[in-house]
Protein backbone atom coordinates (compact mmCIF):
# COMPACT_ATOMS: atom_id res chain seq x y z
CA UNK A 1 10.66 -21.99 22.24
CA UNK A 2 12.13 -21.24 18.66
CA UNK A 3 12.38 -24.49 17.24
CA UNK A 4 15.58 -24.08 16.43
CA UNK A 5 17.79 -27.04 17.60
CA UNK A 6 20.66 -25.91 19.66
CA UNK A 7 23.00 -28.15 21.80
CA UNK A 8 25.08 -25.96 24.31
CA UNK A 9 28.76 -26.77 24.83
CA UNK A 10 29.36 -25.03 28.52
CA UNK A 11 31.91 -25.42 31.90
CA UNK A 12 31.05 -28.15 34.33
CA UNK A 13 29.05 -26.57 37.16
CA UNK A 14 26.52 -24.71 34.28
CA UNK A 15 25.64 -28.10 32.20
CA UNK A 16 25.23 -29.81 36.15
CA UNK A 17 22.57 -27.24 36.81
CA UNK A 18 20.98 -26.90 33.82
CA UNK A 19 20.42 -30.61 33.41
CA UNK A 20 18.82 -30.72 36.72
CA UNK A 21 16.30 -27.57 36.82
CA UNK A 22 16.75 -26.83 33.10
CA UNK A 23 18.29 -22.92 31.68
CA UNK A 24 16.67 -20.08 33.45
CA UNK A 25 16.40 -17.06 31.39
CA UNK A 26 16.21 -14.14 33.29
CA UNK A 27 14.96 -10.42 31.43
CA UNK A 28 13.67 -7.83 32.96
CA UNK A 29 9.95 -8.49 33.95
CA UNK A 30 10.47 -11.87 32.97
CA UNK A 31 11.51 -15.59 34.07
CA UNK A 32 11.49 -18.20 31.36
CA UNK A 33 12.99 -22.06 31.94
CA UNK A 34 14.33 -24.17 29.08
CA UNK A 35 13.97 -27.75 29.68
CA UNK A 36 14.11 -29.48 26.52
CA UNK A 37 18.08 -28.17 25.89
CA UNK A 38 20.71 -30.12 24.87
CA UNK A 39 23.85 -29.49 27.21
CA UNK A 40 26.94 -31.15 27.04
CA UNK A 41 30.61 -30.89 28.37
CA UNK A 42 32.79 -31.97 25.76
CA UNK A 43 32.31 -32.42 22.17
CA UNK A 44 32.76 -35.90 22.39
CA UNK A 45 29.31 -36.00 23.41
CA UNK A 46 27.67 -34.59 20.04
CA UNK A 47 24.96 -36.55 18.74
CA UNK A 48 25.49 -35.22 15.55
CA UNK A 49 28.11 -32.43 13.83
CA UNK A 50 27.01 -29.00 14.44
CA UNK A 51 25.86 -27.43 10.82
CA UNK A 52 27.42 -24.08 12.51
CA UNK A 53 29.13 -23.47 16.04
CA UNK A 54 28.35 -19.98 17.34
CA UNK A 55 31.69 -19.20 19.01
CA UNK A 56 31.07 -17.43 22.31
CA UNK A 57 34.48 -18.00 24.26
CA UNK A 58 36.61 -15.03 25.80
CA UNK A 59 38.89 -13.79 22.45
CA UNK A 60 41.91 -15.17 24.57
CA UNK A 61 40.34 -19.03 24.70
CA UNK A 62 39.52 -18.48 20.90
CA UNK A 63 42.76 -21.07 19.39
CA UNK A 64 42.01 -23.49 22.19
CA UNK A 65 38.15 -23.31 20.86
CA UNK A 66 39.56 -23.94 17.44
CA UNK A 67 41.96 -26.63 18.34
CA UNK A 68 39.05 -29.02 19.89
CA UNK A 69 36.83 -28.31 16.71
CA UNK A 70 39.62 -30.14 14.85
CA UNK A 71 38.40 -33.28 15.66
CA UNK A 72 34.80 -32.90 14.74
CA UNK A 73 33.95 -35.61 12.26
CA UNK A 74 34.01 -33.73 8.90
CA UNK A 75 36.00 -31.35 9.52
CA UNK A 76 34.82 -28.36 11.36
CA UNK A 77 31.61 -26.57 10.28
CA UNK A 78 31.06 -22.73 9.64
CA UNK A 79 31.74 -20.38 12.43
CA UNK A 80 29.72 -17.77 13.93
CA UNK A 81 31.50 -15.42 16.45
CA UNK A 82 29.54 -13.53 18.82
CA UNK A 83 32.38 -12.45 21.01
CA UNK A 84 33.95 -9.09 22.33
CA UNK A 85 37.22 -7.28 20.57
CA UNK A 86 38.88 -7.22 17.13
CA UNK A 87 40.36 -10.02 15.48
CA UNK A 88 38.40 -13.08 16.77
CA UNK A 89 37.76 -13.66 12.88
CA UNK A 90 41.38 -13.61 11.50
CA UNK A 91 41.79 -16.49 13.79
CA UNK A 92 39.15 -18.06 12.80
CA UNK A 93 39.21 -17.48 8.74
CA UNK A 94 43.14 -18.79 9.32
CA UNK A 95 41.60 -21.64 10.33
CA UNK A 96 38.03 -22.60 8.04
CA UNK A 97 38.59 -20.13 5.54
CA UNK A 98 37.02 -16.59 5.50
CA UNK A 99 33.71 -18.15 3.47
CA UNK A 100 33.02 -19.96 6.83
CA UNK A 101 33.44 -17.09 8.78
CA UNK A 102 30.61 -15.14 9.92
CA UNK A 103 31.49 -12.15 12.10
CA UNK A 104 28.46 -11.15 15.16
CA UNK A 105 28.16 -8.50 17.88
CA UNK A 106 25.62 -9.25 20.60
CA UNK A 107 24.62 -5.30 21.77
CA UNK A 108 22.22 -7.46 24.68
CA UNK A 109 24.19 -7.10 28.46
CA UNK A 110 24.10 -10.06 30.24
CA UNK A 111 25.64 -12.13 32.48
CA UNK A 112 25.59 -15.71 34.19
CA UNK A 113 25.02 -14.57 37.99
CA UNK A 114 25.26 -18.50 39.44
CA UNK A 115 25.42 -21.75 37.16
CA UNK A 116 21.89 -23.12 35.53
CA UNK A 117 21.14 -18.88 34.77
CA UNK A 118 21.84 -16.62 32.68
CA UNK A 119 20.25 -13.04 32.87
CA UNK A 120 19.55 -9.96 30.37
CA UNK A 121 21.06 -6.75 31.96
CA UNK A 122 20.09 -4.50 29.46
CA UNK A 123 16.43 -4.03 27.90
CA UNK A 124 17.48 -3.20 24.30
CA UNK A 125 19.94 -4.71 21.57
CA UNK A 126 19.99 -7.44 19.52
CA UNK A 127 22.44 -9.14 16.94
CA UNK A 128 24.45 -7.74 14.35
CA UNK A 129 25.57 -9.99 12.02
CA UNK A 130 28.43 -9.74 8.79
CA UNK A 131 30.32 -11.92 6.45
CA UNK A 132 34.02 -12.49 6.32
CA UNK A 133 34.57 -13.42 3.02
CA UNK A 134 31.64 -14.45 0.77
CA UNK A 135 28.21 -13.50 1.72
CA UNK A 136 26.76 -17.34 1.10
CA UNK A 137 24.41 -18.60 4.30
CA UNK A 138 24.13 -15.49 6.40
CA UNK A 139 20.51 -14.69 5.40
CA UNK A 140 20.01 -17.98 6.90
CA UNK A 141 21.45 -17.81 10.30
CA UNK A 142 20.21 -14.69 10.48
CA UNK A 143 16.66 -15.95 9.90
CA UNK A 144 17.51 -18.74 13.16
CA UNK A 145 18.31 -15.78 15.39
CA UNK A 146 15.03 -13.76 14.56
CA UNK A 147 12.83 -16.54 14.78
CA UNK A 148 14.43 -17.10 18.13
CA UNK A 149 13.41 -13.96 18.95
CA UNK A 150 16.18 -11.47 18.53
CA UNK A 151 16.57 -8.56 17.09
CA UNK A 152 19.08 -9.35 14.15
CA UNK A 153 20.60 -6.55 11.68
CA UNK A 154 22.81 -7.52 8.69
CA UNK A 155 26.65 -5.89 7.47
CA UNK A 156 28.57 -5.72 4.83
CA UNK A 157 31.88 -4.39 6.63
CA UNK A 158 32.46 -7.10 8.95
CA UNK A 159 35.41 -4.57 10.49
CA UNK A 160 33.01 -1.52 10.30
CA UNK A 161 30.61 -3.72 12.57
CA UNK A 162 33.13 -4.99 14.98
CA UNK A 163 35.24 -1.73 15.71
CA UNK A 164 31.27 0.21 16.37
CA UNK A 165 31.26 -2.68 18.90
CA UNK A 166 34.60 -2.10 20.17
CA UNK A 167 33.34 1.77 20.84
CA UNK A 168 30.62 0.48 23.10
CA UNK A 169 32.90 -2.16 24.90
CA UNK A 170 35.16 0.47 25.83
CA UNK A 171 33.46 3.05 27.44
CA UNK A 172 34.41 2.91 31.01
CA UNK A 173 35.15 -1.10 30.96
CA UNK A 174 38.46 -0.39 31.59
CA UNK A 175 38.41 2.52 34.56
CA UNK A 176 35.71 0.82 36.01
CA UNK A 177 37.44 -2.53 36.52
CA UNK A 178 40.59 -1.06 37.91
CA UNK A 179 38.90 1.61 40.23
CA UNK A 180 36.03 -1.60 40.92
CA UNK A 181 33.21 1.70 40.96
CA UNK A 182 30.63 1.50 38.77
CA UNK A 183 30.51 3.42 35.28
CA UNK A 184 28.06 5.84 36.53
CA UNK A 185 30.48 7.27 38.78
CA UNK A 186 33.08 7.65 36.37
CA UNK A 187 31.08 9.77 33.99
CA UNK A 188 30.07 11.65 37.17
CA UNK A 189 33.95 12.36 37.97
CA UNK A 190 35.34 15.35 35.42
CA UNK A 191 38.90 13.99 36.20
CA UNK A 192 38.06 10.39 35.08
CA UNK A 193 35.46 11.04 32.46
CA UNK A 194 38.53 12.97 30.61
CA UNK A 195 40.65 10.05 30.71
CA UNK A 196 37.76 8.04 29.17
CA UNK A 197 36.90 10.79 26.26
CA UNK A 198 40.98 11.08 25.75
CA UNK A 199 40.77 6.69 25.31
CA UNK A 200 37.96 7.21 23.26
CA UNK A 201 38.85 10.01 20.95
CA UNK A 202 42.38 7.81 20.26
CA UNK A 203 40.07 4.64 19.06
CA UNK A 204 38.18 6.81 17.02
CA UNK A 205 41.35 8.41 15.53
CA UNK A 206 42.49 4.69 14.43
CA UNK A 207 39.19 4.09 12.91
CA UNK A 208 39.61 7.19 10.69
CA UNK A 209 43.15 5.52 10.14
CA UNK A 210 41.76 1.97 9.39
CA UNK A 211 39.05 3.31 6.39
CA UNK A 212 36.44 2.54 8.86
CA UNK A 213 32.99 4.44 9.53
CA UNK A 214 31.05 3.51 12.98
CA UNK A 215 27.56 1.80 12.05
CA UNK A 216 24.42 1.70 14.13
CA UNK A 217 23.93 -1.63 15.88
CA UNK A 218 21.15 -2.98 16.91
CA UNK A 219 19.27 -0.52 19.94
CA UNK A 220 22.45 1.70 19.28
CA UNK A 221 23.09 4.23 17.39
CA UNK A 222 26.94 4.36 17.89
CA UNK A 223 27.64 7.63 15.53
CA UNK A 224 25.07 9.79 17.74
CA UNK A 225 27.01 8.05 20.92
CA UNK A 226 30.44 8.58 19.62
CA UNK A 227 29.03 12.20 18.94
CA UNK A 228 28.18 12.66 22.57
CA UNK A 229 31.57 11.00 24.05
CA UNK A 230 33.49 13.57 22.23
CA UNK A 231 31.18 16.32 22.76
CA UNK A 232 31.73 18.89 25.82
CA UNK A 233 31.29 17.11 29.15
CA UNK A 234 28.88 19.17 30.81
CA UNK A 235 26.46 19.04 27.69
CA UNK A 236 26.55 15.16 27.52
CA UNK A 237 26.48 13.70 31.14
CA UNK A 238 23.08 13.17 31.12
CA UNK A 239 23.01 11.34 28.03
CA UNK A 240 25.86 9.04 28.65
CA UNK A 241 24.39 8.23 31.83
CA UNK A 242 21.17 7.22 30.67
CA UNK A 243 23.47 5.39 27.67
CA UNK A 244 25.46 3.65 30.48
CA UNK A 245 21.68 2.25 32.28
CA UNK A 246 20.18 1.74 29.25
CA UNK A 247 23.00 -0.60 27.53
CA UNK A 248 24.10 -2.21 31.38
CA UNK A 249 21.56 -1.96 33.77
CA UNK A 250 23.00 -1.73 37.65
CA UNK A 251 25.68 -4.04 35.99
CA UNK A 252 29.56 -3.98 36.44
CA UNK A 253 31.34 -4.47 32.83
CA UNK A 254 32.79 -7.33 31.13
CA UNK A 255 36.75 -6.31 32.57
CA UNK A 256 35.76 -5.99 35.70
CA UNK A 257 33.80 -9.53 36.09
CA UNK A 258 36.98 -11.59 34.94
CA UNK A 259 39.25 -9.34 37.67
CA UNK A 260 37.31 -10.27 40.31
CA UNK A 261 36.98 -14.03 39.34
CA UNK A 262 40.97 -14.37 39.50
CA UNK A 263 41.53 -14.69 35.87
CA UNK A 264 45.03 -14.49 34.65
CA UNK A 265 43.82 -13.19 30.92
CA UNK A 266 42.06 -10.49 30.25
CA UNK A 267 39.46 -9.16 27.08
CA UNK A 268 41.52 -5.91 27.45
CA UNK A 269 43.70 -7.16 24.88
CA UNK A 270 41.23 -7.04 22.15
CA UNK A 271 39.82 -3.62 23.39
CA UNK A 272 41.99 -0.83 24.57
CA UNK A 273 45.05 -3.83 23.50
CA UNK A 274 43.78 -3.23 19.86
CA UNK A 275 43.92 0.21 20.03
CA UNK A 276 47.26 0.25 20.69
CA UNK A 277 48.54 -2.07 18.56
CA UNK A 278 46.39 -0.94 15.34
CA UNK A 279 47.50 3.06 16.41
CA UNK A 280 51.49 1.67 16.83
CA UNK A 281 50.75 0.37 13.23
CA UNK A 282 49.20 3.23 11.59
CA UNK A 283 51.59 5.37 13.75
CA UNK A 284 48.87 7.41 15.34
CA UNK A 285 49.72 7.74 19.29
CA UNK A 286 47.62 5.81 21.81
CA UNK A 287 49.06 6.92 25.14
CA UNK A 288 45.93 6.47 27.58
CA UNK A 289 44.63 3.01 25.83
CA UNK A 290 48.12 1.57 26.89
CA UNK A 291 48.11 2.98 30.37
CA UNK A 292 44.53 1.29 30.61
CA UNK A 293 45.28 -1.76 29.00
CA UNK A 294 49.22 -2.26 30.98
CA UNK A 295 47.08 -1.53 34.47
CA UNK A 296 44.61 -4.01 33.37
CA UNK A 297 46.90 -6.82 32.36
CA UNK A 298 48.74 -5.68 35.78
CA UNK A 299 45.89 -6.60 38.23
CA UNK A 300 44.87 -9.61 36.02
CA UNK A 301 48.71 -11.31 36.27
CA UNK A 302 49.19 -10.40 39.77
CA UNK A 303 52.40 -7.68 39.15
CA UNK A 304 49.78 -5.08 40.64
CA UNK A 305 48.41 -4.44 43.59
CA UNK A 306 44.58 -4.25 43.57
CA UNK A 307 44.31 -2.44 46.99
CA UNK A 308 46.62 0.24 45.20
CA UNK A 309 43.57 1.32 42.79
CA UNK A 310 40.17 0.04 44.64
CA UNK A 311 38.38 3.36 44.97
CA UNK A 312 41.65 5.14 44.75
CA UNK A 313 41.11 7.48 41.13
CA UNK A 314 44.83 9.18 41.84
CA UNK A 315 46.14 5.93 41.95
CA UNK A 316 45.13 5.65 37.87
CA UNK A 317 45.40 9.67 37.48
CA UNK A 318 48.85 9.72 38.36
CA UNK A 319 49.65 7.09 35.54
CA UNK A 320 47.45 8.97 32.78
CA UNK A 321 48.80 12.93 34.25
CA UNK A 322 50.86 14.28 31.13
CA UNK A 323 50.17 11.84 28.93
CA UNK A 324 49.41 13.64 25.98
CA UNK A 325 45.15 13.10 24.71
């Protein structure tokens, strides 16, 4: 492949597979396997310390993550995040300092459909890539990821960077999880597209209030996009549905996958959740994000009924009716 030495830290059932066939890497028109990989369970089985861990854990296993990095032998190295939400890196600079703290944004859907495999959804994206504190050593890893072959775009506003992401993340993740249909349909349905463009037009509102600008990542131009979602609904449609295939193929999103595995947690937190908690903040209302983000953590803990909203939109309408966009 690249070259690049990587040793992969993973669950159980994935490092059992890929030991025995090796990692298949499934793209669109394309089936690659990996046999010379290094995968391991725990990190008592590193060879060697890691000159930098690329942290790509759900946001809600992040202090765990850091807590067994403790006991790396000198100390524990630089750390990249490449994971989904807002404040991943606070944790992290708390924890190595914000000159080891590299913030990332992988704009590439994919998924692991069965253990040993992991699959690209989507056939554009790449990396995006922005230091925490000092800029020291990004050029670097960012010269690792394009000779692995991605796409890989550098920023100075590591916040800038992360909140564009956090734009993309939430557009229909949320709706789509609860109502289990896929985004297509919600853009299709005038009564739930508004609830998404009302969610959407409160993030962007706390942006404004937080300095920040959205940025262009890598295969999307998130201005233009945030553009559209605000624009009239009948003029966009198209658009957002040829956004929604481009950026997540037949896919369901992120939300939705950990529902239906039974986890307690959910990403929700550092999406819609950080809407709401940066807008109680800055004092800007963000009514629909927590209606989203309380269903959400509902159906994920068990004190809601799934059957209530499972192809049932007045189920989620009802919540959102008179809440003010």
């Amino acid at each position: 492949m690249s070259g690049v030495p990587v040793t992969l830290l993973a669950r159980r059932d994935h490092v059992a597979a890929i030991r025995t066939w090796g990692l298949i890497l499934e793209a669109p028109g394309e089936r690659i396997t990996c046999k010379q990989i290094d995968s391991i369970t725990s990190l008592d089985d590193l060879a060697s310390p890691p000159d930098l861990v690329v942290l790509t854990v759900k946001a809600y296993d992040t202090s765990e993550a850091l807590a067994g990095l403790r006991g790396l032998p000198g100390g524990v190295p630089p750390i990249l995040s490449l994971q989904n939400g807002v404040g991943n890196e606070e944790l992290i600079a708390a924890e190595v300092g914000a000159d080891r703290t590299f913030a990332g944004a992988i704009t590439i859907a994919a998924s692991r459909p069965q253990p040993g495999v992991v699959r690209q959804n989507s056939r554009v994206g790449g990396i995006a890539l922005a230091p925490v504190g000092a800029v020291g050593g990004l050029e670097a890893y960012a010269a690792l990821f394009r000779q692995a072959g991605f796409r890989t775009d550098l920023y100075e506003d590591f916040r800038a960077m992360k909140w564009s992401k956090l734009l993309l993340n939430l557009f229909t993740n949320a709706e789509s999880a609860i109502l289990e249909i896929p985004p297509a349909a919600i853009i299709d349905d005038p009564r739930l597209y508004a609830i998404e463009r009302a969610a959407f037009r409160e993030a962007r509102r706390v942006m404004v209030g937080l300095g920040l600008r959205p940025v262009t990542l890598p295969g999307y131009p998130v201005p233009l996009l945030q553009a559209a979602a605000l624009a009239p609904a009948g003029l966009v449609r198209p658009i957002l549905r040829r956004y929604v295939r481009r950026s997540r193929g037949e896919a369901m999103p992120s939300l939705w996958r950990d529902l239906q595995r039974g986890r307690t947690q959910s990403e929700v937190e550092v999406l819609n959740g950080a809407v709401v908690r940066e807008g109680a903040r800055l004092e800007i209302p963000t009514p629909v994000n927590a209606v989203l983000t309380d269903v959400v953590l509902g159906l994920a803990n068990g004190r809601l009924d799934s059957r209530e909203f499972r192809g049932h939109p007045e189920a989620l309408l009802s919540r959102v009716e008179g809440v003010p966009a």
